[in-house]
PDB file of N, CA and C in Angstrom:
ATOM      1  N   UNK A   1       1.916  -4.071  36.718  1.00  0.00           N
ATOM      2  CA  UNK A   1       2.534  -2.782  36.474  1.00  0.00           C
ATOM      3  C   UNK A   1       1.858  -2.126  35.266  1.00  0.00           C
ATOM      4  N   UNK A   2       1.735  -0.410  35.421  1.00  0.00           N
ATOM      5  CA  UNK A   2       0.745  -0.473  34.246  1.00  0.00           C
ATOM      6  C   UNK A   2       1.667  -0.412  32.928  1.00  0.00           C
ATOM      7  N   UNK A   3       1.076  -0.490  31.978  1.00  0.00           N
ATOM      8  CA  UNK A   3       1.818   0.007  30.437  1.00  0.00           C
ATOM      9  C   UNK A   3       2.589   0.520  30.036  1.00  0.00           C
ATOM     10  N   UNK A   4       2.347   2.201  30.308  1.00  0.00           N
ATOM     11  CA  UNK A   4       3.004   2.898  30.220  1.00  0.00           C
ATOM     12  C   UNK A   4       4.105   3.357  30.721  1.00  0.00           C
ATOM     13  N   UNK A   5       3.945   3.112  32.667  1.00  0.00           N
ATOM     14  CA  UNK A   5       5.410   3.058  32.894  1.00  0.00           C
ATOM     15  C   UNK A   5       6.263   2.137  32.345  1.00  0.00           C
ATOM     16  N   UNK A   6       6.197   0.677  32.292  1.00  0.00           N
ATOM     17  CA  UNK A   6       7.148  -0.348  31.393  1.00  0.00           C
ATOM     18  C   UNK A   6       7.664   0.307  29.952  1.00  0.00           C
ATOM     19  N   UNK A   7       6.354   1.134  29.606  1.00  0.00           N
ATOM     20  CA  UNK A   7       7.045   2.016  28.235  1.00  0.00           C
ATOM     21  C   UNK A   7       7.896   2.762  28.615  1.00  0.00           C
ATOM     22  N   UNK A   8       7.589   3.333  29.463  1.00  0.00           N
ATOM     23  CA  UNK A   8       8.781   4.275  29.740  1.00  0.00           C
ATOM     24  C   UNK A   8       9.853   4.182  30.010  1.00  0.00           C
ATOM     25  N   UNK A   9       9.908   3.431  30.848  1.00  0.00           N
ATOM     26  CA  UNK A   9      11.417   2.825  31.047  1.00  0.00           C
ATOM     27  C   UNK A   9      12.072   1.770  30.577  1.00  0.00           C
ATOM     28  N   UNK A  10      11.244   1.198  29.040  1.00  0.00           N
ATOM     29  CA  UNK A  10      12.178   0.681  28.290  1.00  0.00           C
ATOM     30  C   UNK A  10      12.806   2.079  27.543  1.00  0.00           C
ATOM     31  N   UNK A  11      11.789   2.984  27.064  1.00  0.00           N
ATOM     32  CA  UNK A  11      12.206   3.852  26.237  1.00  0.00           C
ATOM     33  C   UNK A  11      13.565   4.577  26.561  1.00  0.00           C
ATOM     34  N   UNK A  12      13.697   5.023  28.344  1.00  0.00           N
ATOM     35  CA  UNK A  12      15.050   5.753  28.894  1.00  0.00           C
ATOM     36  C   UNK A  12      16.163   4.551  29.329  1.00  0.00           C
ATOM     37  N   UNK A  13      16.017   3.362  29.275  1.00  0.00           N
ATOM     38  CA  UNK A  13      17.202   2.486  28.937  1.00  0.00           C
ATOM     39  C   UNK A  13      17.545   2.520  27.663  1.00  0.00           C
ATOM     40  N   UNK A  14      16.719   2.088  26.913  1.00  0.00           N
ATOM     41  CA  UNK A  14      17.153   2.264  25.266  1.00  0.00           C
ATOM     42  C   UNK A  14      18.214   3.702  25.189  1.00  0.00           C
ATOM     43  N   UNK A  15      17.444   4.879  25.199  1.00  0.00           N
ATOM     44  CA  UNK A  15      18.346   6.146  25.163  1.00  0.00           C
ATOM     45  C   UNK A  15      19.311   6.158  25.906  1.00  0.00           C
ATOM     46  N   UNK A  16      19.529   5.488  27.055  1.00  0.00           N
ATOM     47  CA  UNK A  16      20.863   5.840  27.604  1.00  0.00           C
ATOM     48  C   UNK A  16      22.282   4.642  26.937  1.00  0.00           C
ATOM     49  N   UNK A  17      21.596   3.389  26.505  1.00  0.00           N
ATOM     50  CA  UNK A  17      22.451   2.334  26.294  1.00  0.00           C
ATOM     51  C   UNK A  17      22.366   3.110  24.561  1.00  0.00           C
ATOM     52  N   UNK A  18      21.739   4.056  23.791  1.00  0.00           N
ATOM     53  CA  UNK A  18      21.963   4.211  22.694  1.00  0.00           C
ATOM     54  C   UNK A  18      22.856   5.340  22.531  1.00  0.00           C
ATOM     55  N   UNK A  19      23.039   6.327  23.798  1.00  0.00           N
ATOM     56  CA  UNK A  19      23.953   7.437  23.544  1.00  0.00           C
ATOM     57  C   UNK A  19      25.766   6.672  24.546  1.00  0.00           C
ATOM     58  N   UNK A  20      25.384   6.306  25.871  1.00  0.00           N
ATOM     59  CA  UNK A  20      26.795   5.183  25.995  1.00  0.00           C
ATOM     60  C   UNK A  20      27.223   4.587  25.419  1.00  0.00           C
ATOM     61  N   UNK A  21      26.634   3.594  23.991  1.00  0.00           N
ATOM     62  CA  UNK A  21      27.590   2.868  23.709  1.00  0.00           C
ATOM     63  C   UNK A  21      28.489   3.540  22.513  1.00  0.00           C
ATOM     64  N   UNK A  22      28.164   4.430  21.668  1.00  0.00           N
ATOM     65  CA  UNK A  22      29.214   5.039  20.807  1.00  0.00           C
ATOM     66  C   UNK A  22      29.772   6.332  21.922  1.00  0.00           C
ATOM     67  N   UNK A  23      29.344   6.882  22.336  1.00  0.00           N
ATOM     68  CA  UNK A  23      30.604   7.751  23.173  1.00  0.00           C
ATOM     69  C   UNK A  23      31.898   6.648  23.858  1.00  0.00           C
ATOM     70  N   UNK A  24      31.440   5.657  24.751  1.00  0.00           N
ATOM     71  CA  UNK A  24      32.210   4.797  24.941  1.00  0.00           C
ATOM     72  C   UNK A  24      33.297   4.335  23.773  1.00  0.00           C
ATOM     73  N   UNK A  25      32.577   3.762  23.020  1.00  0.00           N
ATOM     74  CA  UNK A  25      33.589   3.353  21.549  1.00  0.00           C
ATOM     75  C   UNK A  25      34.245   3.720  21.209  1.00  0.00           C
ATOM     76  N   UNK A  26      33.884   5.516  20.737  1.00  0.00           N
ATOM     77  CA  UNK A  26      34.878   6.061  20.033  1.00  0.00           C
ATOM     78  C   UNK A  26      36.090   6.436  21.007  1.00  0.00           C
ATOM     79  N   UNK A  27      35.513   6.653  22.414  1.00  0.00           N
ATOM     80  CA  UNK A  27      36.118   6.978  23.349  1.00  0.00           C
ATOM     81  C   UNK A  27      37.423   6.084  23.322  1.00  0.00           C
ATOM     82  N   UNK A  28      37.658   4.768  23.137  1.00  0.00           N
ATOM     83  CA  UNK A  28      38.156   3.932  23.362  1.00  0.00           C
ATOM     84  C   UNK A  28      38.832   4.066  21.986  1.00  0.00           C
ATOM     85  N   UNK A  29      38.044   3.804  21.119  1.00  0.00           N
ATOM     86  CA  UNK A  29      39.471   4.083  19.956  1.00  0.00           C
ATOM     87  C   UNK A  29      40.295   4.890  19.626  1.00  0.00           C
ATOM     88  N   UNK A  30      39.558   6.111  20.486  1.00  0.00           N
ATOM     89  CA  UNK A  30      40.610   7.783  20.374  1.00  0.00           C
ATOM     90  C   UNK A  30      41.634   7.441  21.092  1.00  0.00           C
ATOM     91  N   UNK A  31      41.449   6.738  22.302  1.00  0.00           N
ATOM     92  CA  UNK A  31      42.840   6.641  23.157  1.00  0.00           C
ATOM     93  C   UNK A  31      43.817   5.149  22.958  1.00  0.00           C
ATOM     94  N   UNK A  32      43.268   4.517  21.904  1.00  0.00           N
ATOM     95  CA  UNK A  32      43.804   3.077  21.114  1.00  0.00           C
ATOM     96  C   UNK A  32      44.293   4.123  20.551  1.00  0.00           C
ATOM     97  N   UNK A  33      44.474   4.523  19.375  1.00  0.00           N
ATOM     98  CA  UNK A  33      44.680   5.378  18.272  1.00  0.00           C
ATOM     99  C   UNK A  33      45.877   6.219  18.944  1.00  0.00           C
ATOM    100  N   UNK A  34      45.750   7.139  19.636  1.00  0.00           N
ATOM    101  CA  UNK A  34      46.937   7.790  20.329  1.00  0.00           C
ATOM    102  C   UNK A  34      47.787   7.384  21.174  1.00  0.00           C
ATOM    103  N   UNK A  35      47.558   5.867  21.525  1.00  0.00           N
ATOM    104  CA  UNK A  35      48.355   5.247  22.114  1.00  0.00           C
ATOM    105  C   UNK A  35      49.752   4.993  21.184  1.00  0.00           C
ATOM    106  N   UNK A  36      48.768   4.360  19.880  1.00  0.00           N
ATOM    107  CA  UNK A  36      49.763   3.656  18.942  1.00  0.00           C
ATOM    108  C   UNK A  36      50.105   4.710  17.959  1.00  0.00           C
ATOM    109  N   UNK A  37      49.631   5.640  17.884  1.00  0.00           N
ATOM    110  CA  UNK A  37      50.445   6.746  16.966  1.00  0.00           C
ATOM    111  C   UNK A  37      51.573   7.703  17.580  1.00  0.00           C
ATOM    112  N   UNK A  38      51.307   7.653  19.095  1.00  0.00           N
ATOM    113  CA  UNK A  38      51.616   8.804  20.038  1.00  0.00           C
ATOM    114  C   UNK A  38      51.472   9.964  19.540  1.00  0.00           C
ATOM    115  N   UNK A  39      50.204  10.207  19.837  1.00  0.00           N
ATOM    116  CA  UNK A  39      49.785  11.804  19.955  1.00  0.00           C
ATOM    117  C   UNK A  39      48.644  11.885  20.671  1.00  0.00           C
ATOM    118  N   UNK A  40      47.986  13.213  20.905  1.00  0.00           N
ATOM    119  CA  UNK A  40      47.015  13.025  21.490  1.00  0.00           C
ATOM    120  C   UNK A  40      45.609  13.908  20.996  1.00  0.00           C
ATOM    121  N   UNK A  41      45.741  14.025  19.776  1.00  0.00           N
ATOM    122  CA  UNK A  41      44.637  14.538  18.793  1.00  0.00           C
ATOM    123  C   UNK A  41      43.564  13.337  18.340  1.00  0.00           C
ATOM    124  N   UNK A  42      43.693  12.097  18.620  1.00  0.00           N
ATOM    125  CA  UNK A  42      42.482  11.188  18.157  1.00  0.00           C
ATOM    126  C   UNK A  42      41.561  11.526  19.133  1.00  0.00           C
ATOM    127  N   UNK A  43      42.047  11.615  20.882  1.00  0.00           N
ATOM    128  CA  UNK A  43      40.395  11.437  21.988  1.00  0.00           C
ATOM    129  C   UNK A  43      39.479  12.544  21.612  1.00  0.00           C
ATOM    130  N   UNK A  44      39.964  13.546  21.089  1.00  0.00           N
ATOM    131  CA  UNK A  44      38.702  14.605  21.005  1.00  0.00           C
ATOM    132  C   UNK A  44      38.012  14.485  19.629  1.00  0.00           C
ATOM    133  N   UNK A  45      38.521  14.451  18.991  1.00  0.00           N
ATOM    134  CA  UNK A  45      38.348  14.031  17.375  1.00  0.00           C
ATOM    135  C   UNK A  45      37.000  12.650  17.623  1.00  0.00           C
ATOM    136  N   UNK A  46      37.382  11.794  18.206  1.00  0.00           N
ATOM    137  CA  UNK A  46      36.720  10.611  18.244  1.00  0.00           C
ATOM    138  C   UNK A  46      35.701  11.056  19.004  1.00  0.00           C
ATOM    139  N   UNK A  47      35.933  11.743  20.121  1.00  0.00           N
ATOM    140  CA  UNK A  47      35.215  11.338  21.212  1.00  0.00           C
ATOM    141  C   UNK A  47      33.661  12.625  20.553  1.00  0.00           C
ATOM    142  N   UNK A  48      34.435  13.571  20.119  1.00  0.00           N
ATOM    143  CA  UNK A  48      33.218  14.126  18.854  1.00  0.00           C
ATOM    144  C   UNK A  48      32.175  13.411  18.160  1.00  0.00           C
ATOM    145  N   UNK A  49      32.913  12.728  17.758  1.00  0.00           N
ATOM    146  CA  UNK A  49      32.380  12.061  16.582  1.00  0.00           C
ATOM    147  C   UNK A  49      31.369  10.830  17.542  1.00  0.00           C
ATOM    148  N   UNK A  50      31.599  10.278  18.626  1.00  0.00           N
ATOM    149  CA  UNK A  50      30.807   9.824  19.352  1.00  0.00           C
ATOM    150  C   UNK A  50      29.553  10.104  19.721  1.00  0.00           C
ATOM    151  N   UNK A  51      29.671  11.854  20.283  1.00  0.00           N
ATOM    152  CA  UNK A  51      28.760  12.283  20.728  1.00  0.00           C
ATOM    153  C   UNK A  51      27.726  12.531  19.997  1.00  0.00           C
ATOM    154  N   UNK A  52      28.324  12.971  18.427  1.00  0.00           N
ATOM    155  CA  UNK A  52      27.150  13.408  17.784  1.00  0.00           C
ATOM    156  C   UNK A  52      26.364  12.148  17.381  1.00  0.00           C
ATOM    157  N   UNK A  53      27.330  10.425  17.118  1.00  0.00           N
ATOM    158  CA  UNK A  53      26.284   9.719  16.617  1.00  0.00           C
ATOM    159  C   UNK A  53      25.666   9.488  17.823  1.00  0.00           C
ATOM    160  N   UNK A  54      25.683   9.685  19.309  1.00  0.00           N
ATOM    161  CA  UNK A  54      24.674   9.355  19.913  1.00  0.00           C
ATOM    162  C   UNK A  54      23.893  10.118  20.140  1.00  0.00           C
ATOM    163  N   UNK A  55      23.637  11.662  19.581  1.00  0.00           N
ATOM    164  CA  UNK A  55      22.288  12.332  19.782  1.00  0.00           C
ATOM    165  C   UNK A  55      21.898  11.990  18.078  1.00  0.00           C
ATOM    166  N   UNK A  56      22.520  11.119  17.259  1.00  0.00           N
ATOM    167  CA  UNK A  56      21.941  11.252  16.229  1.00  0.00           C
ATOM    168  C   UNK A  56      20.734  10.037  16.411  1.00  0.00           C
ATOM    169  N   UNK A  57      21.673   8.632  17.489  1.00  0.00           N
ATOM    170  CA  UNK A  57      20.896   7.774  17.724  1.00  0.00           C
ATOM    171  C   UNK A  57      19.679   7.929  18.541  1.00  0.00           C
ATOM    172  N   UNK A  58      19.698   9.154  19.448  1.00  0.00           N
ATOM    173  CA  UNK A  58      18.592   9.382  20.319  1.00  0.00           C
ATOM    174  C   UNK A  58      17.369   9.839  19.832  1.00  0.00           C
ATOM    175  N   UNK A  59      18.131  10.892  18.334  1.00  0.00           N
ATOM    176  CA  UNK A  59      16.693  11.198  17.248  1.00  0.00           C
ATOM    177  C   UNK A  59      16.180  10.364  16.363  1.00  0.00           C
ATOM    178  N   UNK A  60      16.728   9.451  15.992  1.00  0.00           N
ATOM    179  CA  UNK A  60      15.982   8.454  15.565  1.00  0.00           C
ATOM    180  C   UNK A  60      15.160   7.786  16.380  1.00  0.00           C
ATOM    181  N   UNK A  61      15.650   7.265  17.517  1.00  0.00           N
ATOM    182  CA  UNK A  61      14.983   6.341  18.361  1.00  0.00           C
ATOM    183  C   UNK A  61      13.400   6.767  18.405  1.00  0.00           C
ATOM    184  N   UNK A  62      13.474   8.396  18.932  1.00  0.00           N
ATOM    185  CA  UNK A  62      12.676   9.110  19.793  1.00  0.00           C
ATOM    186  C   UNK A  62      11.344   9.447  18.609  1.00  0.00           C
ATOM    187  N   UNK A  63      12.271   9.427  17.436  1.00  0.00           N
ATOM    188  CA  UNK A  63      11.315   9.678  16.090  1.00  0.00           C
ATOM    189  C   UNK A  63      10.688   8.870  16.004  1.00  0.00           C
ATOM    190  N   UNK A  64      11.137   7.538  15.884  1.00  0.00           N
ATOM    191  CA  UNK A  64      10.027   6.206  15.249  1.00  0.00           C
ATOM    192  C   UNK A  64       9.564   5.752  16.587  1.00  0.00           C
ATOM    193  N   UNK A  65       9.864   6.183  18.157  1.00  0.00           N
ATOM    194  CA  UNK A  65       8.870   5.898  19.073  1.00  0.00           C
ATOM    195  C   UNK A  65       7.757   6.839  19.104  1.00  0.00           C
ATOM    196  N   UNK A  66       7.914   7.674  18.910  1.00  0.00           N
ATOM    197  CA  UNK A  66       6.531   8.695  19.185  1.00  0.00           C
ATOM    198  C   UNK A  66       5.771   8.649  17.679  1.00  0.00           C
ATOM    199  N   UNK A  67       6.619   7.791  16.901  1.00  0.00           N
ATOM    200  CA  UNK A  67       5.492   7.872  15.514  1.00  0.00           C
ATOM    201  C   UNK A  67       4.463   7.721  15.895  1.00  0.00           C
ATOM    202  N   UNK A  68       3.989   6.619  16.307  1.00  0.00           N
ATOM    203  CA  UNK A  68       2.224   5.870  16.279  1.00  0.00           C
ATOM    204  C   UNK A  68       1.897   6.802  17.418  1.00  0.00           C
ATOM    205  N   UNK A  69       2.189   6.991  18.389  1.00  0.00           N
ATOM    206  CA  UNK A  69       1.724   8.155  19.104  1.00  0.00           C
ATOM    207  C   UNK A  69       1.252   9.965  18.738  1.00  0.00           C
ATOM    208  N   UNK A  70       2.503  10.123  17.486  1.00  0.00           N
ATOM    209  CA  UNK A  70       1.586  11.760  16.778  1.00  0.00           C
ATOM    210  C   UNK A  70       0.584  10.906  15.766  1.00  0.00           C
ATOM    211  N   UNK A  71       0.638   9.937  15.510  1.00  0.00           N
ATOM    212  CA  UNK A  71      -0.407   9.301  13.980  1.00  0.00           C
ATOM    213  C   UNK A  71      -1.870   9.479  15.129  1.00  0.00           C
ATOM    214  N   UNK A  72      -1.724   9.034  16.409  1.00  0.00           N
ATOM    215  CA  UNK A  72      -2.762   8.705  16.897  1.00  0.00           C
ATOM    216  C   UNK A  72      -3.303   9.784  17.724  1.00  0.00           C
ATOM    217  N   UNK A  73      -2.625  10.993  17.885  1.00  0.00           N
ATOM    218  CA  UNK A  73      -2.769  12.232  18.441  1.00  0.00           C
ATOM    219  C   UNK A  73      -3.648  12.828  16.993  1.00  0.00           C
ATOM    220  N   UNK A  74      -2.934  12.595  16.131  1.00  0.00           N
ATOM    221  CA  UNK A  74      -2.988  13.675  14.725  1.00  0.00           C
ATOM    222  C   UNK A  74      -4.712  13.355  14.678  1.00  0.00           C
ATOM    223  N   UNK A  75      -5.206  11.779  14.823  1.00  0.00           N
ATOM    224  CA  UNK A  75      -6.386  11.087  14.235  1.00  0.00           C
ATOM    225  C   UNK A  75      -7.808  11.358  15.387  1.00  0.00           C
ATOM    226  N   UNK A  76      -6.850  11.606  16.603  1.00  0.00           N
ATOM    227  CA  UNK A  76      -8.081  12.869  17.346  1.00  0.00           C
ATOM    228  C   UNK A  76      -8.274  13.643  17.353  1.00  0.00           C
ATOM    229  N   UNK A  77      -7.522  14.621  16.483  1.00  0.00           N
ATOM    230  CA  UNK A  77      -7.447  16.105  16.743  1.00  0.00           C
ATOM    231  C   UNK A  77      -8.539  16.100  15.112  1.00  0.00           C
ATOM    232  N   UNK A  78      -8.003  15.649  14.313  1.00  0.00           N
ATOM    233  CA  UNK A  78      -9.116  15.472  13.263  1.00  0.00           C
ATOM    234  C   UNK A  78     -10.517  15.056  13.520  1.00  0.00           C
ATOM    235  N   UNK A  79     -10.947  14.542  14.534  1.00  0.00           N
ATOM    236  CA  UNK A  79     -12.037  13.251  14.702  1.00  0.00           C
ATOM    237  C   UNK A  79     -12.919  14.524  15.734  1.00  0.00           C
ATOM    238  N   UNK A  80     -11.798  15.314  16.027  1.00  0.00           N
ATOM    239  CA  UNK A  80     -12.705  16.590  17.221  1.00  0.00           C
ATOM    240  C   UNK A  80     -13.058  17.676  16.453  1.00  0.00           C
ATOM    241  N   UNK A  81     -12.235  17.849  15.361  1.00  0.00           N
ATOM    242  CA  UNK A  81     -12.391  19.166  14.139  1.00  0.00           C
ATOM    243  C   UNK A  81     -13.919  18.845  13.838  1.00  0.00           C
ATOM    244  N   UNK A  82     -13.684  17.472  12.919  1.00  0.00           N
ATOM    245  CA  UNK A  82     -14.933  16.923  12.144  1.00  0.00           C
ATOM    246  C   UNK A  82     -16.477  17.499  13.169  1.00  0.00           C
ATOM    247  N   UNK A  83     -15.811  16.680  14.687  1.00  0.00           N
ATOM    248  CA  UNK A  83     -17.138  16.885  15.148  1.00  0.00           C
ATOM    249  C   UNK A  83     -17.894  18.570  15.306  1.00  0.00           C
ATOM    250  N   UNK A  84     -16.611  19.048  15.157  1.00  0.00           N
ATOM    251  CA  UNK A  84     -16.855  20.676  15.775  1.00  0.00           C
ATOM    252  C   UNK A  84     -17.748  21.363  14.527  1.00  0.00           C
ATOM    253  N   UNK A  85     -17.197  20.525  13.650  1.00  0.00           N
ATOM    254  CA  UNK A  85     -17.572  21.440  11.893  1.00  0.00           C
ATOM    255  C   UNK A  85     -19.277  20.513  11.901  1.00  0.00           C
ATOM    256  N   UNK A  86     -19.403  19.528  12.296  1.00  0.00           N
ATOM    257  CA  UNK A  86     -20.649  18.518  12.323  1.00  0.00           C
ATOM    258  C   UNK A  86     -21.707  19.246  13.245  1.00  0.00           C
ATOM    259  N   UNK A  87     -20.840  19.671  14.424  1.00  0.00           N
ATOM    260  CA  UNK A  87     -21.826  20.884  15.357  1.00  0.00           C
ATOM    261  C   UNK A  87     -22.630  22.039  14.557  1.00  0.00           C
ATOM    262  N   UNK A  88     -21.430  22.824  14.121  1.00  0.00           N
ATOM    263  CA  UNK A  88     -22.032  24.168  13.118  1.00  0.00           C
ATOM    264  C   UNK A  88     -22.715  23.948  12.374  1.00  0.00           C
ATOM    265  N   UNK A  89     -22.936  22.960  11.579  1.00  0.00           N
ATOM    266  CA  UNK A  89     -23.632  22.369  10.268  1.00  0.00           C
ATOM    267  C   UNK A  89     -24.913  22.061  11.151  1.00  0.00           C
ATOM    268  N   UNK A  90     -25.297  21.733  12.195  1.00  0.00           N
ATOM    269  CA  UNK A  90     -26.611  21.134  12.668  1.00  0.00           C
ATOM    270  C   UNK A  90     -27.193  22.169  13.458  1.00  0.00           C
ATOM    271  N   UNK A  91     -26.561  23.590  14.017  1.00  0.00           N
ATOM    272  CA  UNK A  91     -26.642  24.696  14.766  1.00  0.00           C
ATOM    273  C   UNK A  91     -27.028  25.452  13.019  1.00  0.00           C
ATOM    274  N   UNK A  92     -26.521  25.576  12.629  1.00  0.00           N
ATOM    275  CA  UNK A  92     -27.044  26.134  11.090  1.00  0.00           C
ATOM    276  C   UNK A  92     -28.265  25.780  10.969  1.00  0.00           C
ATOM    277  N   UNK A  93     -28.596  24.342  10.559  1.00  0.00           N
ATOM    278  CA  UNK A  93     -29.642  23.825  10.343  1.00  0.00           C
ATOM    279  C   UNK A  93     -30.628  24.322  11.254  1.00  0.00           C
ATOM    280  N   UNK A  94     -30.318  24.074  12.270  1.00  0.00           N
ATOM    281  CA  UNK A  94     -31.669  24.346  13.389  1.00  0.00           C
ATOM    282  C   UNK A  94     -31.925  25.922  13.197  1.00  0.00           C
ATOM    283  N   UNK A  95     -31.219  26.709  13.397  1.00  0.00           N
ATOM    284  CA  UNK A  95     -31.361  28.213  13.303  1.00  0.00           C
ATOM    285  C   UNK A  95     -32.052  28.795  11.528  1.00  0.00           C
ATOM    286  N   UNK A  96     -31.758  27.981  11.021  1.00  0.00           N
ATOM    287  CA  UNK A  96     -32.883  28.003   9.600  1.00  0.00           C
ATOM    288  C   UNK A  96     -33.842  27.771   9.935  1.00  0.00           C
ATOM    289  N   UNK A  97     -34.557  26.283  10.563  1.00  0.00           N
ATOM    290  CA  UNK A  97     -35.511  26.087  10.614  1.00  0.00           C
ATOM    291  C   UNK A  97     -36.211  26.724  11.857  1.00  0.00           C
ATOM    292  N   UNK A  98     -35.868  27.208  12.684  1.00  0.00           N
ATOM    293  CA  UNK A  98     -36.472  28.161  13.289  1.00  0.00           C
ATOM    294  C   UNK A  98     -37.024  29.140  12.907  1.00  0.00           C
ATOM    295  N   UNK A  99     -35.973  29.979  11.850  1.00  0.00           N
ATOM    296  CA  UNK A  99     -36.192  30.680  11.607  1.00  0.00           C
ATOM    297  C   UNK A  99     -37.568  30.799  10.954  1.00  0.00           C
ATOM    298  N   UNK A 100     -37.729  29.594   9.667  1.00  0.00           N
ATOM    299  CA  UNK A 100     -38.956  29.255   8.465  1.00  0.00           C
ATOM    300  C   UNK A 100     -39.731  28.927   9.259  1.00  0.00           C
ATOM    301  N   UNK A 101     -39.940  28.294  10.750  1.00  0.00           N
ATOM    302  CA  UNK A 101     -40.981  28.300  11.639  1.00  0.00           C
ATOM    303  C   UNK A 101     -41.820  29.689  12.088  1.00  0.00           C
ATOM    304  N   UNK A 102     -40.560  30.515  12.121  1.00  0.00           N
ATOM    305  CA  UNK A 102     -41.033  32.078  12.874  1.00  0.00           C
ATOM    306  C   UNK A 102     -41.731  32.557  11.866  1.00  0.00           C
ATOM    307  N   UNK A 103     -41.104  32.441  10.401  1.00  0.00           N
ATOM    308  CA  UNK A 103     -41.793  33.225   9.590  1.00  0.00           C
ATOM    309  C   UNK A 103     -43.120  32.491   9.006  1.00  0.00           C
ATOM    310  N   UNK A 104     -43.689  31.177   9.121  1.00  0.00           N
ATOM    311  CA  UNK A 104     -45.134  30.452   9.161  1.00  0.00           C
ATOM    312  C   UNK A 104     -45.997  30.794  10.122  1.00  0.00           C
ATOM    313  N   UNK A 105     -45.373  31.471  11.567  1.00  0.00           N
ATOM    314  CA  UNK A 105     -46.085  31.412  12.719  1.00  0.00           C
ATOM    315  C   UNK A 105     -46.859  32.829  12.595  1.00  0.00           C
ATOM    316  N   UNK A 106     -45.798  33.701  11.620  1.00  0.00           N
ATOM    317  CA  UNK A 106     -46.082  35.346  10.875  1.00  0.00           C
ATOM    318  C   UNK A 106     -47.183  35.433  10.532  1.00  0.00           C
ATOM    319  N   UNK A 107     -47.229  34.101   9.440  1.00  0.00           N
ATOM    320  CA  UNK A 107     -47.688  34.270   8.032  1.00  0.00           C
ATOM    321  C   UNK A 107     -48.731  33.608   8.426  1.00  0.00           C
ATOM    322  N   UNK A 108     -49.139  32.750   9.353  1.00  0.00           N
ATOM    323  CA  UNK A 108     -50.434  32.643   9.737  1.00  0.00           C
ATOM    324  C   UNK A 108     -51.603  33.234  10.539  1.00  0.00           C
ATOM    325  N   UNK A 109     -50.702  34.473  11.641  1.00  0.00           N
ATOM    326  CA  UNK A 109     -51.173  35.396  12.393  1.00  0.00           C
ATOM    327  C   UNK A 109     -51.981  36.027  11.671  1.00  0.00           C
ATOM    328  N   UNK A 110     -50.961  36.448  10.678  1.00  0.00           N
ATOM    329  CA  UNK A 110     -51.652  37.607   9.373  1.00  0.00           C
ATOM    330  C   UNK A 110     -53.017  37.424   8.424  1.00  0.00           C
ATOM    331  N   UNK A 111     -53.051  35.981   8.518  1.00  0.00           N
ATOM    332  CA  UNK A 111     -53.964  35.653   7.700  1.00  0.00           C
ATOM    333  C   UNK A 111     -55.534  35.493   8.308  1.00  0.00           C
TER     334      UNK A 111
END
């Protein structure tokens, strides 16, 4: 199987078992909680507070998985600059020395 799919679908189990298990939780203690208080202001309260830690858990996850992936995006996009700026610098060069060629080829006609 190649690589990347196995990456991948550890990565969308991880996210789904990282945003289910606190919605679940709190879910469960909102309606523990209003069981034994009798009311029914804990499920939304909780079940809030669930949701957000599981998109908080999904941005973390998603952050420190794609780290080494922008480090290693970032280190080609530099490595293609360099070469591009390494191009101009040798297209410079040559177009000088053409040039000091044209003007010897002048300067010997003349003579």
């Amino acid at each position: 199987m190649n690589k990347g799919i196995v990456k991948g679908l550890m990565m969308v189990s991880q996210i789904s078992i990282s945003m289910l298990v606190p919605i679940f939780l709190c879910l469960f203690l909102g309606n523990f909680l209003n069981e034994k208080c009798d009311t029914v202001y804990f499920v939304p309260v909780f079940l809030f507070l669930g949701i957000a830690a599981s998109i908080r858990n999904v941005y973390l996850l998603t952050k420190s998985f794609y780290a080494k992936d922008k480090k290693k995006e970032d280190e080609e996009l530099a490595y293609i600059e360099n070469l591009k700026k390494a191009g101009e610098r040798n297209r410079e060069k040559r177009e000088r020395r053409e040039a000091l060629e044209r003007e010897v080829k002048n300067n010997e006609t003349k003579v």
